[in-house]
Protein backbone atom coordinates (compact mmCIF):
# COMPACT_ATOMS: atom_id res chain seq x y z
CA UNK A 1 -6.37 24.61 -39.55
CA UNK A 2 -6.88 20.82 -40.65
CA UNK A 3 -5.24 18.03 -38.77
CA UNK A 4 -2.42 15.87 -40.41
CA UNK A 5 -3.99 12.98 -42.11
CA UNK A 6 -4.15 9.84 -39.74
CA UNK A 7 -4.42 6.57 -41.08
CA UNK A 8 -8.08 4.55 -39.87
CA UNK A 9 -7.74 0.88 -38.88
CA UNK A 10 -6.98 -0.51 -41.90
CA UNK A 11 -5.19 -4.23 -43.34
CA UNK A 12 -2.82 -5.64 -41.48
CA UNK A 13 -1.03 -5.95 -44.36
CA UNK A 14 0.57 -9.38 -43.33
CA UNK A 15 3.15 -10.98 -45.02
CA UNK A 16 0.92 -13.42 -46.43
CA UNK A 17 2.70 -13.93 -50.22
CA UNK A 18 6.33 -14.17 -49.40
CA UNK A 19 7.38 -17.65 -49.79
CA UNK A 20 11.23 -17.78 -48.38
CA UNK A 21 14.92 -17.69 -49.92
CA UNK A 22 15.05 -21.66 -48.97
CA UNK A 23 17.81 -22.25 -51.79
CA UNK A 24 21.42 -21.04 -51.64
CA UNK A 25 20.41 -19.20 -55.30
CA UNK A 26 17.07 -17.23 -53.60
CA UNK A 27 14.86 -19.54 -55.55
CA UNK A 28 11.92 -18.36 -53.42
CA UNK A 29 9.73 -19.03 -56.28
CA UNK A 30 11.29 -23.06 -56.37
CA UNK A 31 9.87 -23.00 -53.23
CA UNK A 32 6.28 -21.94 -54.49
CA UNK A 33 6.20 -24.38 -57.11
CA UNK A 34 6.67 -26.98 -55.22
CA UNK A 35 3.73 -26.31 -52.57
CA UNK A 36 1.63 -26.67 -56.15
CA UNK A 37 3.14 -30.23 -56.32
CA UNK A 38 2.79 -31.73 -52.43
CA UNK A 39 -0.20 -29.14 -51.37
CA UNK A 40 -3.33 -31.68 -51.39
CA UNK A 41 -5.53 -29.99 -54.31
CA UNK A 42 -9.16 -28.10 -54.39
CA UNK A 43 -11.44 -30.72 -55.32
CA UNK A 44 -13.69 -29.35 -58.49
CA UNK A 45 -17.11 -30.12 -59.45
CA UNK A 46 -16.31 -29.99 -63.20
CA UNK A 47 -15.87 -26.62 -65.52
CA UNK A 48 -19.48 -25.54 -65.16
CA UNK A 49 -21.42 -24.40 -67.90
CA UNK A 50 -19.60 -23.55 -70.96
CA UNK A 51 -18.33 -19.47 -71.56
CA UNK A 52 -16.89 -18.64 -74.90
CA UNK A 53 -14.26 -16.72 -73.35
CA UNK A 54 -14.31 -12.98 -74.60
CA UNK A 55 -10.97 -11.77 -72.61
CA UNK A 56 -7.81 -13.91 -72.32
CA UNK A 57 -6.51 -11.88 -69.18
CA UNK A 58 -7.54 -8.97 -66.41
CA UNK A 59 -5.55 -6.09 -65.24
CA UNK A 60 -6.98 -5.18 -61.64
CA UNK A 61 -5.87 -1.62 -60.73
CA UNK A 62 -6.72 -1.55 -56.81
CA UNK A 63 -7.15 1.86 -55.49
CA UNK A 64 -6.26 1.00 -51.60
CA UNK A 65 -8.04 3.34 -49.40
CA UNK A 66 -11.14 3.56 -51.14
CA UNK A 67 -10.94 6.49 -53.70
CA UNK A 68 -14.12 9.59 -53.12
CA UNK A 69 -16.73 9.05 -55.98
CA UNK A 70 -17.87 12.16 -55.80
CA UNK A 71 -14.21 14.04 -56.26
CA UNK A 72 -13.28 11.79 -59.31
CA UNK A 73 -16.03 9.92 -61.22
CA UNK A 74 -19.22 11.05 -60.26
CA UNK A 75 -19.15 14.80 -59.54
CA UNK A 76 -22.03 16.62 -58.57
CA UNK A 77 -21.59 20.26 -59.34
CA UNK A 78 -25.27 21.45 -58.31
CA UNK A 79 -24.70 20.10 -54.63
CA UNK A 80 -24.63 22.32 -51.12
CA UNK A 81 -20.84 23.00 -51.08
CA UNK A 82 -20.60 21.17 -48.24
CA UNK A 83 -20.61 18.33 -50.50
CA UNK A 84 -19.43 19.04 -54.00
CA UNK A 85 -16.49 19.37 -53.00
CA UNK A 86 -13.44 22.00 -54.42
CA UNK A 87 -12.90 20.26 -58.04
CA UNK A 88 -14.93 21.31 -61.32
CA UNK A 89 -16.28 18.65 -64.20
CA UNK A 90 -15.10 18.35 -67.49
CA UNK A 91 -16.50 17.43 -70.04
CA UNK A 92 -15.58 13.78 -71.87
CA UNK A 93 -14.99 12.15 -75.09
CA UNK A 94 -18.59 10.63 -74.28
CA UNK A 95 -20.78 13.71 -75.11
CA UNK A 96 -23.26 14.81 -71.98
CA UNK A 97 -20.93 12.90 -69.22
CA UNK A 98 -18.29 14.56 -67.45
CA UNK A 99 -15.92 13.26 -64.78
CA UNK A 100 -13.59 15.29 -62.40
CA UNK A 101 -11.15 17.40 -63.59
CA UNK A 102 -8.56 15.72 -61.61
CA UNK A 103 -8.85 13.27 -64.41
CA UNK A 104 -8.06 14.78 -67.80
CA UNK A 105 -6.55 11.80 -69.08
CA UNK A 106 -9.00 9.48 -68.83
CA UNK A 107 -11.71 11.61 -69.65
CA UNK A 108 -10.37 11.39 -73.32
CA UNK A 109 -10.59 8.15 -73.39
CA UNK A 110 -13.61 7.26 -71.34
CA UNK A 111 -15.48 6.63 -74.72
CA UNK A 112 -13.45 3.24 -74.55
CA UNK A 113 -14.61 2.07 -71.26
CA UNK A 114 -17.35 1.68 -69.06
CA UNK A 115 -18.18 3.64 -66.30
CA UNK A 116 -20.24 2.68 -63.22
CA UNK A 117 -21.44 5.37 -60.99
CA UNK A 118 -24.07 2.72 -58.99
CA UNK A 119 -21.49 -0.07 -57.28
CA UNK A 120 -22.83 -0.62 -53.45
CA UNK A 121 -21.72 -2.42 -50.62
CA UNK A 122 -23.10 -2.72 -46.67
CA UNK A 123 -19.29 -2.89 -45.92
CA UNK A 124 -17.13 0.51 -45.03
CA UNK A 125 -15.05 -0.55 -43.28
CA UNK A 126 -11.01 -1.71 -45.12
CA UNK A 127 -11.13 -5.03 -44.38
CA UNK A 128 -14.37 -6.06 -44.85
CA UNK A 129 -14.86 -4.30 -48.22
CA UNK A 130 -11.84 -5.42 -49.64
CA UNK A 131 -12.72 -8.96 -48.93
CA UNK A 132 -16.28 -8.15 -50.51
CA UNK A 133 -15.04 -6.47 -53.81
CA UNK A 134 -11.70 -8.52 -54.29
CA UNK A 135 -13.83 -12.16 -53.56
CA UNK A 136 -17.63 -11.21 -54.63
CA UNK A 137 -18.04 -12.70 -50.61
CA UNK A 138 -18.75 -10.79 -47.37
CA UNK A 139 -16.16 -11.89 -45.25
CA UNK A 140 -17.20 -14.44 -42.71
CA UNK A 141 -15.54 -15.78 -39.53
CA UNK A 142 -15.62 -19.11 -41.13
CA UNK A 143 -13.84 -19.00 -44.32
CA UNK A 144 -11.82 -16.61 -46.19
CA UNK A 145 -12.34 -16.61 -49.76
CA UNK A 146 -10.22 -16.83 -52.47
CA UNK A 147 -9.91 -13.25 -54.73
CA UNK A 148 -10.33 -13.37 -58.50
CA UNK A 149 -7.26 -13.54 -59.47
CA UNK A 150 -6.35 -16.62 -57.32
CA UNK A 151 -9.19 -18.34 -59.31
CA UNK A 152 -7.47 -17.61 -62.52
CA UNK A 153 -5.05 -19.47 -61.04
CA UNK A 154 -6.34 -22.32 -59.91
CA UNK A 155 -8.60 -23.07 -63.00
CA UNK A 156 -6.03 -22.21 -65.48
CA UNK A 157 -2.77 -23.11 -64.31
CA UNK A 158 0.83 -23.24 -65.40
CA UNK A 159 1.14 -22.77 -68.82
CA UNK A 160 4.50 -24.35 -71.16
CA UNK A 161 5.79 -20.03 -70.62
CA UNK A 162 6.43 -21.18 -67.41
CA UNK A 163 5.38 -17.51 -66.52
CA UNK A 164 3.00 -17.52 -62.96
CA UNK A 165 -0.86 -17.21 -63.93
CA UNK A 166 -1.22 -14.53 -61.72
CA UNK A 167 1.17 -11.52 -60.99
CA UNK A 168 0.95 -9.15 -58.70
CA UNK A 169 2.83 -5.54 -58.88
CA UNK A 170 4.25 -4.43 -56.59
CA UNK A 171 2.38 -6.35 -54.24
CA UNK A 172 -1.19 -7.47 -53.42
CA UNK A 173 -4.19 -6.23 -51.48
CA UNK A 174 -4.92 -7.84 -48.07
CA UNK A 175 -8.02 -10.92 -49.73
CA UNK A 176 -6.46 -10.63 -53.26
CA UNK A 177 -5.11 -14.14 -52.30
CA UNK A 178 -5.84 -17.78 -52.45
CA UNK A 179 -8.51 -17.77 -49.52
CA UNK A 180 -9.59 -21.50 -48.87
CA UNK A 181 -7.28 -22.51 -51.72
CA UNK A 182 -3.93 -23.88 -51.71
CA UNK A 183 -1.26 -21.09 -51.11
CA UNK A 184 -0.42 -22.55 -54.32
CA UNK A 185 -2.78 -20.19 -55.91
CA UNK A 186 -0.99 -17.17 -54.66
CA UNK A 187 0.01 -14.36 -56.69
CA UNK A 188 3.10 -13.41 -57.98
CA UNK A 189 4.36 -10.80 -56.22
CA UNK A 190 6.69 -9.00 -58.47
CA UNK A 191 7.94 -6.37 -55.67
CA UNK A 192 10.17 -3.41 -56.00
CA UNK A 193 9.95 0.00 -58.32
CA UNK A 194 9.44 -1.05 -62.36
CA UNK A 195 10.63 3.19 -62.53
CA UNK A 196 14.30 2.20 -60.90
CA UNK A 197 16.72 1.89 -63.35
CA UNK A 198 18.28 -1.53 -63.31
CA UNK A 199 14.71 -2.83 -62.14
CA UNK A 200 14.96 -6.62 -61.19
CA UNK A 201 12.27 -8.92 -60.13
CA UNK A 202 12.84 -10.86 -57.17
CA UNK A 203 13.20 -14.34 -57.62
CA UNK A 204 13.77 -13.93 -61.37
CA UNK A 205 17.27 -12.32 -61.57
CA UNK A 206 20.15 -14.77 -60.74
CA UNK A 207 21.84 -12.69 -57.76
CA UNK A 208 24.77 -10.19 -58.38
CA UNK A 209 28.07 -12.08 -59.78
CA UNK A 210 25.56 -15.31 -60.51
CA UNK A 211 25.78 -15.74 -64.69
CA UNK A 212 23.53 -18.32 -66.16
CA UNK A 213 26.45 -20.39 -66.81
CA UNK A 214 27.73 -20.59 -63.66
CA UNK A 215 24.03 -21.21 -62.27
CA UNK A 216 23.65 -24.19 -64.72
CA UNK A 217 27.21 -25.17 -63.45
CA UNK A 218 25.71 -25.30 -59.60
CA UNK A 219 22.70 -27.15 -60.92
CA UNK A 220 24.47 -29.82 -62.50
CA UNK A 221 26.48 -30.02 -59.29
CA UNK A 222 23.59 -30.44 -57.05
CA UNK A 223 22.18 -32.93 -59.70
CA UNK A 224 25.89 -35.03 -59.12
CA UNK A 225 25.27 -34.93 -55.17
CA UNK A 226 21.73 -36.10 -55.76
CA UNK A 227 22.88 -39.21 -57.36
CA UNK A 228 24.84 -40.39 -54.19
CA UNK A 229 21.55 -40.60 -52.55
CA UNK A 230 20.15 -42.52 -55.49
CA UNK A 231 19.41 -45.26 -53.18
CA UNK A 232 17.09 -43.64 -51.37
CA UNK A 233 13.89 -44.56 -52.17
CA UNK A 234 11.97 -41.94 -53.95
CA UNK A 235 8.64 -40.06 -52.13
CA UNK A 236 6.13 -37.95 -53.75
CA UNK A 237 7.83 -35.06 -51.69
CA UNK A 238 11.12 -36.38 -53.21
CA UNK A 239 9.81 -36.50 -56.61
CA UNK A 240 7.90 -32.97 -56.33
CA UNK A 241 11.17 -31.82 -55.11
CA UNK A 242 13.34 -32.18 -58.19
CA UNK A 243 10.46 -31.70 -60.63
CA UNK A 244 9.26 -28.43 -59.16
CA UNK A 245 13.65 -27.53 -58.55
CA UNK A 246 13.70 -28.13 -62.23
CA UNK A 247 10.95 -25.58 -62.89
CA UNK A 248 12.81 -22.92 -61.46
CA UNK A 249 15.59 -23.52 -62.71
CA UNK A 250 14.08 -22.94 -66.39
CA UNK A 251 12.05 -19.95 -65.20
CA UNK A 252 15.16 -18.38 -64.53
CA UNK A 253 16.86 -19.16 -67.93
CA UNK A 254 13.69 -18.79 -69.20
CA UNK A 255 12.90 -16.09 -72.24
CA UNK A 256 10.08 -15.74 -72.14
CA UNK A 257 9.93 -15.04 -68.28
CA UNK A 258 13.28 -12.72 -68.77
CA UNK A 259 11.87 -11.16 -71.43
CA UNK A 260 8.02 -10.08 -69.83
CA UNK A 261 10.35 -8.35 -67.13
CA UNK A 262 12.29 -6.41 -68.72
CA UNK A 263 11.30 -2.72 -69.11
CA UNK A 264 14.77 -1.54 -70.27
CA UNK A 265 13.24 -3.22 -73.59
CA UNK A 266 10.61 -0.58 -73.52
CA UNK A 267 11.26 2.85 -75.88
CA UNK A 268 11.61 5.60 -73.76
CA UNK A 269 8.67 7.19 -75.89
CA UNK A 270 6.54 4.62 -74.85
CA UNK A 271 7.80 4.75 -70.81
CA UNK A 272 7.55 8.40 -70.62
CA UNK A 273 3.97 8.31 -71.84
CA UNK A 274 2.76 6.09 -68.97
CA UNK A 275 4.29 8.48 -66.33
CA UNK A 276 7.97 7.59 -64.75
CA UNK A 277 6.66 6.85 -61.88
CA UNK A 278 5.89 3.56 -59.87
CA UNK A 279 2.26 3.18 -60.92
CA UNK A 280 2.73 4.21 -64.37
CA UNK A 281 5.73 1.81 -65.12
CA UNK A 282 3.40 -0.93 -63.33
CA UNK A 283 0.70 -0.08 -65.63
CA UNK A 284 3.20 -0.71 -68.50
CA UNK A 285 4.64 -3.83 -67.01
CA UNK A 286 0.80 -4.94 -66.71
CA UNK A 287 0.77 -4.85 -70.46
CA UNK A 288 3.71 -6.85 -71.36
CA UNK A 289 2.39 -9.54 -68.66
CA UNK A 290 -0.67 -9.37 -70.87
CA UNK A 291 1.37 -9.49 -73.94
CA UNK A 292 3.25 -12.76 -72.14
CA UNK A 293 0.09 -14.65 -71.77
CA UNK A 294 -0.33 -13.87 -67.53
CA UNK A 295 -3.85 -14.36 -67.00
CA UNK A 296 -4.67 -12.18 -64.32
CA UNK A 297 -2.62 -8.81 -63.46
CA UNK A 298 -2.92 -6.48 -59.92
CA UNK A 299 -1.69 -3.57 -59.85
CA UNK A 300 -1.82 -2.38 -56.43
CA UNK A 301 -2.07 1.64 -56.16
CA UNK A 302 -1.22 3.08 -52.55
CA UNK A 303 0.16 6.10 -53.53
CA UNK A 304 3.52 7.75 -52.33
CA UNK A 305 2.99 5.81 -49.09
CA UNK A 306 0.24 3.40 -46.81
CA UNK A 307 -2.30 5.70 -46.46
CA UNK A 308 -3.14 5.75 -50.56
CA UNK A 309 -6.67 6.87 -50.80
CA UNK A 310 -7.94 7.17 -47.67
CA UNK A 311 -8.73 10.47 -47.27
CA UNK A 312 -10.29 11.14 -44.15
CA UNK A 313 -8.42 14.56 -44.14
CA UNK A 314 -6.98 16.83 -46.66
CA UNK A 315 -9.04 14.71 -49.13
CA UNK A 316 -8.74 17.58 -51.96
CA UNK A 317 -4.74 18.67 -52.12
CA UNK A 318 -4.20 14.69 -51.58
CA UNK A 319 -6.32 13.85 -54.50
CA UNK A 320 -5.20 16.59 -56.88
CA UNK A 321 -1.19 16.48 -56.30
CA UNK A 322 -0.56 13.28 -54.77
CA UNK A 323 -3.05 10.14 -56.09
CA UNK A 324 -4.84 11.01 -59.25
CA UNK A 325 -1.83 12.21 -61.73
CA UNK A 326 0.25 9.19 -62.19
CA UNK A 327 -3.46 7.22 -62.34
CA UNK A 328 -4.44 9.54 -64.64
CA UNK A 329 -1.79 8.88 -67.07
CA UNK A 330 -0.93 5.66 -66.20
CA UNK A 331 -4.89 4.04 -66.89
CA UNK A 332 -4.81 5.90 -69.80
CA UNK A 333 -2.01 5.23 -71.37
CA UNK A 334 -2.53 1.76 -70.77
CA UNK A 335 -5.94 2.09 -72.59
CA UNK A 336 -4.68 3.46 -75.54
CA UNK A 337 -1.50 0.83 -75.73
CA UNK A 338 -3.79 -2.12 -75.15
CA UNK A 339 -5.84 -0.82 -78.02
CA UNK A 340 -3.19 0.47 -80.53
CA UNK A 341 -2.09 -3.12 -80.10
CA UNK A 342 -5.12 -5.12 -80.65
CA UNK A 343 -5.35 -6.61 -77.21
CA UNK A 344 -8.14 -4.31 -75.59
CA UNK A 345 -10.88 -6.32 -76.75
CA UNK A 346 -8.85 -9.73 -75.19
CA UNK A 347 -8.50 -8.01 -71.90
CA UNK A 348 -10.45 -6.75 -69.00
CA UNK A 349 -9.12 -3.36 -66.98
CA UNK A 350 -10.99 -2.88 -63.82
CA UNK A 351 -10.43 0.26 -62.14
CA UNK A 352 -11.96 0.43 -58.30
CA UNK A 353 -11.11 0.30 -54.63
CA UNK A 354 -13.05 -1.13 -51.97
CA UNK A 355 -15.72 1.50 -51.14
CA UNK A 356 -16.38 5.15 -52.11
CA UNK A 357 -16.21 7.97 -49.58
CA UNK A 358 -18.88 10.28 -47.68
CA UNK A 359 -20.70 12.64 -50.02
CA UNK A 360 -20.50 15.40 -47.11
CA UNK A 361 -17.18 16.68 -46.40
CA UNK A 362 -15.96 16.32 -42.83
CA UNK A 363 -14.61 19.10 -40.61
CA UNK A 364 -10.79 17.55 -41.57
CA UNK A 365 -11.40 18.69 -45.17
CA UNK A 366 -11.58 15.12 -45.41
CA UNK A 367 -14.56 12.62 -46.38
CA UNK A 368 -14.96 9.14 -44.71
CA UNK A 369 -15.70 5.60 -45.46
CA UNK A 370 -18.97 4.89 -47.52
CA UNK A 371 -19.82 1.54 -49.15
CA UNK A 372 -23.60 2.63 -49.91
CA UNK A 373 -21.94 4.49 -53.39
CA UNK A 374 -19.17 3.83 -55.18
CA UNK A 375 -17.61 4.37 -58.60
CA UNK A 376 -15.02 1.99 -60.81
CA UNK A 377 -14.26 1.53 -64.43
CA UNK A 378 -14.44 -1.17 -66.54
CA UNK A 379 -12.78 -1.27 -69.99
CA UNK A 380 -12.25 -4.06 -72.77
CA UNK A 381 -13.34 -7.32 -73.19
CA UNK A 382 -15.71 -6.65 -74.86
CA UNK A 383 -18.03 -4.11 -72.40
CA UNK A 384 -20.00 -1.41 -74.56
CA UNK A 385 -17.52 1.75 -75.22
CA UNK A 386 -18.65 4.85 -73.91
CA UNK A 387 -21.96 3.30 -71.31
CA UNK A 388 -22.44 4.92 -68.20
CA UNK A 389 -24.29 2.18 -66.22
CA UNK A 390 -26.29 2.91 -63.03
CA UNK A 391 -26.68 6.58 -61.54
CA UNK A 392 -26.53 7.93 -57.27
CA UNK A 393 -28.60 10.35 -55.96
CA UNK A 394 -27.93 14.06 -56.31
CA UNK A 395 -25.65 14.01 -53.57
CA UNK A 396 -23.87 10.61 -54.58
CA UNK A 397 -25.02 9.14 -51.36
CA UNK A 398 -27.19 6.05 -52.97
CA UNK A 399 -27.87 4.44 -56.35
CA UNK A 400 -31.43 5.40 -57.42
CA UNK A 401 -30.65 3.33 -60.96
CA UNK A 402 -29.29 -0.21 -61.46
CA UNK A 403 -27.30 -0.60 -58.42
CA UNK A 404 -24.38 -3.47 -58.89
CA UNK A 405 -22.95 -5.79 -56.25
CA UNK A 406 -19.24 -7.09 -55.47
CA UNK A 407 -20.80 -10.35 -56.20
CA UNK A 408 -22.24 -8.99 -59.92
CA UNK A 409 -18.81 -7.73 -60.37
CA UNK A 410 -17.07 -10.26 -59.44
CA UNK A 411 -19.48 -12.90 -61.85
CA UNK A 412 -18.73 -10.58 -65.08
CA UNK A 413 -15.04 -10.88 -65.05
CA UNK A 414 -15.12 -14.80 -64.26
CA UNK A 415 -17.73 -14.63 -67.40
CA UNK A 416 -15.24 -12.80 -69.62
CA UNK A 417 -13.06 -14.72 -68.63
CA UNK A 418 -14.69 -18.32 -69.73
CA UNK A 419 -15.59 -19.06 -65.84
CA UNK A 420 -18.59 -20.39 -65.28
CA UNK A 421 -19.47 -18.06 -61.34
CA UNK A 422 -21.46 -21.33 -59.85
CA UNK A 423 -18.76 -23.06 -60.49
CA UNK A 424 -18.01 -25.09 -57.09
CA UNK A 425 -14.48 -25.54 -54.98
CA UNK A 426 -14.14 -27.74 -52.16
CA UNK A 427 -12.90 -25.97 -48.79
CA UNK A 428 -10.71 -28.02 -46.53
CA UNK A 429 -13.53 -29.25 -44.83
CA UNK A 430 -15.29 -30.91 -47.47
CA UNK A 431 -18.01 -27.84 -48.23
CA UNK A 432 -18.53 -26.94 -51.85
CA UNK A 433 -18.64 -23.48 -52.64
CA UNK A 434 -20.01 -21.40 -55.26
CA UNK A 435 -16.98 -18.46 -56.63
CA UNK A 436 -19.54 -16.09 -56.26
CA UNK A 437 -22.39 -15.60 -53.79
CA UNK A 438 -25.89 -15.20 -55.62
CA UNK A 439 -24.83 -13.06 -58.17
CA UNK A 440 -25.13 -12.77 -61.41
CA UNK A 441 -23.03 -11.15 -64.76
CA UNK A 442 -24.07 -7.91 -65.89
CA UNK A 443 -26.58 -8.26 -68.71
CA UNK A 444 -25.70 -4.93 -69.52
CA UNK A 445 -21.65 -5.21 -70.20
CA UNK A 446 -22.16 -8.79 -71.48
C-alpha cells in the first residue's frame, strides 16, 4: 500500500510581495508606487546592444513542484517498467512525436510550439532550481537575483495604462521577484480565484459600499486637509507621496486597469473553453493582461493545494486526475486564443517548472527530484512551430542532444523580448551584474 504523499522541504513561501493596507481605502498598491518614487534606483550601464523586439509580452506558466518529464512530455514507452511509467503516448499534430496521453489538449496543438525534451540543471533541490530557472543564476549566498519578469519591470516601466508591468496570478514563485532590485520591481500579485463569481482584484476594487464618487469625494477631502499643511516645506518623500497617492487613485478609476480585470466581460463560450477552474480562468486572465499591454505575466500552477507537482508519491493518479487536466485545457486554449487573435507571434508562453523528476519510479509509486533532465514548452514569439529541440537518453535520465541551460533560457526570452542578456545592473553594493550568467539565446528558436 503507498504512503500518503508528504511534502519535501520545499519554499518557504514568505510573504515577500504583499505591500500593506497603509491607506484607510486599502490602497496597498499606493503604497507600492511610491517605494518606485523614494527607493534609490538600479544604476544601468545603458540598453546594451540593440534587439528588434519579436514579442511585446511573456506568459510564464510555473509548474511548482517540478512536473515528471517522462509522465508528460517525453515518454519513453520501450523502457523497463520500472521506469516508463503507467501512461501511454499519443500521437501529435507534429507527425512522428508523441507526448503523454495525460495531455490530449496540447498535443493538438503542439505543432504551434516548441518543445524541449534536453533542459538540465545541477540543482534538484526546490529552492535552488527555482532560483536557477526563474533568474538564469545559481543561487548564491551573496546575492539573490532578480527573476525575469522583475527585469521586464525594471527596464520597461510604467506605462500611461497605468496597468503594473508585471502581474502575477494568483501569486508568485519563491525568486520570481525583484532579487537585488528595488522591491519596486515586484510583481503584481493579483491574488484570489479568477473562477469565483464576483472575482475582484485586491487593491483594484474600491471596498464594499465605496462608489467611485464617493472615493473621489474622500480624495478631494484629503487634498483640502493637505493644504493646511501647505506650509510645510515640501521633501522628495513629500512630493513622492502625493504624486505616487495620485497614481492610485487613477488606477482605481482607471479603464483600462478595470477593464483588464474583469472576466465577467468574458463570453461564457470563451470561459468554459479554458476550463472553470482556477488555472484555466488565470490562463484567460493572462490573455487579456496581454491584450492590456502587461509585459510580463506568471501564472503560478500549484494545483488543488501546496504540494502541486511534487510527486514523490502517488505520482500517476496525481498527475492524471489532479494536475494535468485543467493544464491541459487551460495552455491550450490559451494557444489557440492568442493565435485566433493575432497576438501569438507578439508573445512568448513558457511552460516549465524547476526540475524534472527521476526516470525510475520509487517504491511510493512516486518519482523524485531530478535536475539532470527536464522538459518545458515554448510557444510564440516567433520560435519555429512544431521543433522538438534537444533529445534524453532512453530512459530520460540525461540529454545526449543539445542540452539547454536556465541561463540559455533565460537569454532567449530577454532576446524576444528586445533585452540585450549582458546587459549590466548595479547591486547595492556597487557590483555590476550581467542578467544572465554566461549564456547565450538559442540559435535554434531565434
Amino acid at each position: 500500500m503507498n504512503e500518503p504523499r508528504k511534502p519535501c522541504r520545499g519554499p518557504s513561501r514568505r510573504d515577500l510581495l504583499k505591500v500593506g493596507l497603509l491607506s484607510p481605502f486599502g490602497l496597498g498598491l499606493a503604497d507600492l508606487l511610491r517605494s518606485r518614487s523614494v527607493a534609490q534606483d538600479v544604476k544601468g550601464y545603458g540598453p546594451g546592444r540593440s534587439f528588434e523586439p519579436r514579442a511585446n509580452s511573456c506568459i510564464l506558466v510555473w509548474l511548482a513542484g517540478g512536473p515528471s518529464h517522462i509522465d508528460t512530455l517525453d515518454p519513453k514507452p520501450d523502457a523497463p517498467a520500472e521506469y516508463r511509467g503507467e501512461f501511454q503516448p499519443i500521437a501529435t499534430s507534429v507527425p512522428g512525436v508523441s507526448i503523454s496521453e495525460v495531455y490530449p489538449e496540447i498535443a493538438k496543438v503542439l505543432d504551434r510550439m516548441t518543445l524541449v525534451r534536453s533542459m538540465t540543471s545541477p540543482e534538484a533541490e526546490h529552492d535552488r532550481a527555482a532560483h536557477h530557472m526563474l533568474t538564469g543564476y545559481r543561487p548564491s549566498p551573496a546575492l539573490v537575483y532578480p527573476g525575469m519578469g522583475s527585469v521586464v519591470a525594471r527596464v520597461r516601466g510604467f506605462d500611461s495604462s497605468a496597468l503594473p508591468p508585471y502581474v502575477a496570478a494568483p501569486d508568485a514563485p519563491l525568486f520570481a521577484s525583484s532579487g537585488y532590485l528595488t522591491p519596486a520591481y515586484d510583481p503584481f500579485v493579483v491574488g484570489g480565484d479568477p473562477n469565483q463569481d464576483g472575482f475582484r482584484v485586491r487593491d483594484l476594487t474600491p471596498p464594499d459600499r465605496v462608489t467611485l464618487d464617493r472615493l473621489r469625494r474622500r480624495r478631494e477631502m484629503v487634498r483640502r486637509l493637505d493644504a493646511f499643511t501647505s506650509d510645510v516645506s515640501e521633501t522628495p518623500l513629500t512630493t513622492s507621496r502625493d504624486k505616487f497617492t495620485d497614481q492610485a487613485y487613477d488606477l482605481l478609476t482607471s479603464t483600462a486597469a478595470q477593464s483588464a480585470f474583469q472576466m465577467s466581460a468574458e463570453r461564457a463560450a470563451t470561459r468554459d473553453r479554458y476550463g472553470r477552474n482556477p488555472f484555466g480562468q488565470s490562463c484567460l486572465l493572462a490573455r487579456r493582461l496581454v491584450e492590456a499591454g502587461v509585459g510580463f505575466i506568471t501564472l503560478n500552477d500549484r494545483g488543488m493545494g501546496p504540494l502541486g507537482w511534487d510527486t514523490h508519491a502517488q505520482n500517476f493518479p496525481t498527475i492524471k486526475n489532479v494536475m494535468a487536466p485543467p493544464l491541459d485545457q487551460g495552455v491550450a486554449a490559451l494557444v489557440r486564443d492568442l493565435e485566433e487573435r493575432g497576438l501569438l507571434e507578439t508573445t512568448i508562453v513558457v511552460v516549465m517548472g524547476e526540475f524534472g523528476r527521476t526516470p525510475k519510479i520509487n517504491p511510493n509509486a512516486g518519482r523524485d527530484h531530478h535536475g539532470r533532465g527536464n522538459s518545458l514548452l515554448i510557444a510564440g514569439g516567433g520560435v519555429p512551430r512544431g521543433l522538438v529541440l534537444g533529445r534524453t537518453d532512453s530512459k530520460a535520465d540525461s540529454p545526449v542532444e543539445r542540452p539547454v541551460t536556465p541561463p540559455e533560457l533565460a537569454a532567449t526570452i530577454y532576446t524576444k523580448l528586445g533585452i540585450d542578456p549582458e546587459r549590466r545592473f548595479e547591486t547595492a553594493d556597487g557590483q555590476p551584474v550581467r542578467l544572465v550568467d554566461k549564456g547565450e539565446a538559442i540559435h535554434e528558436l531565434a
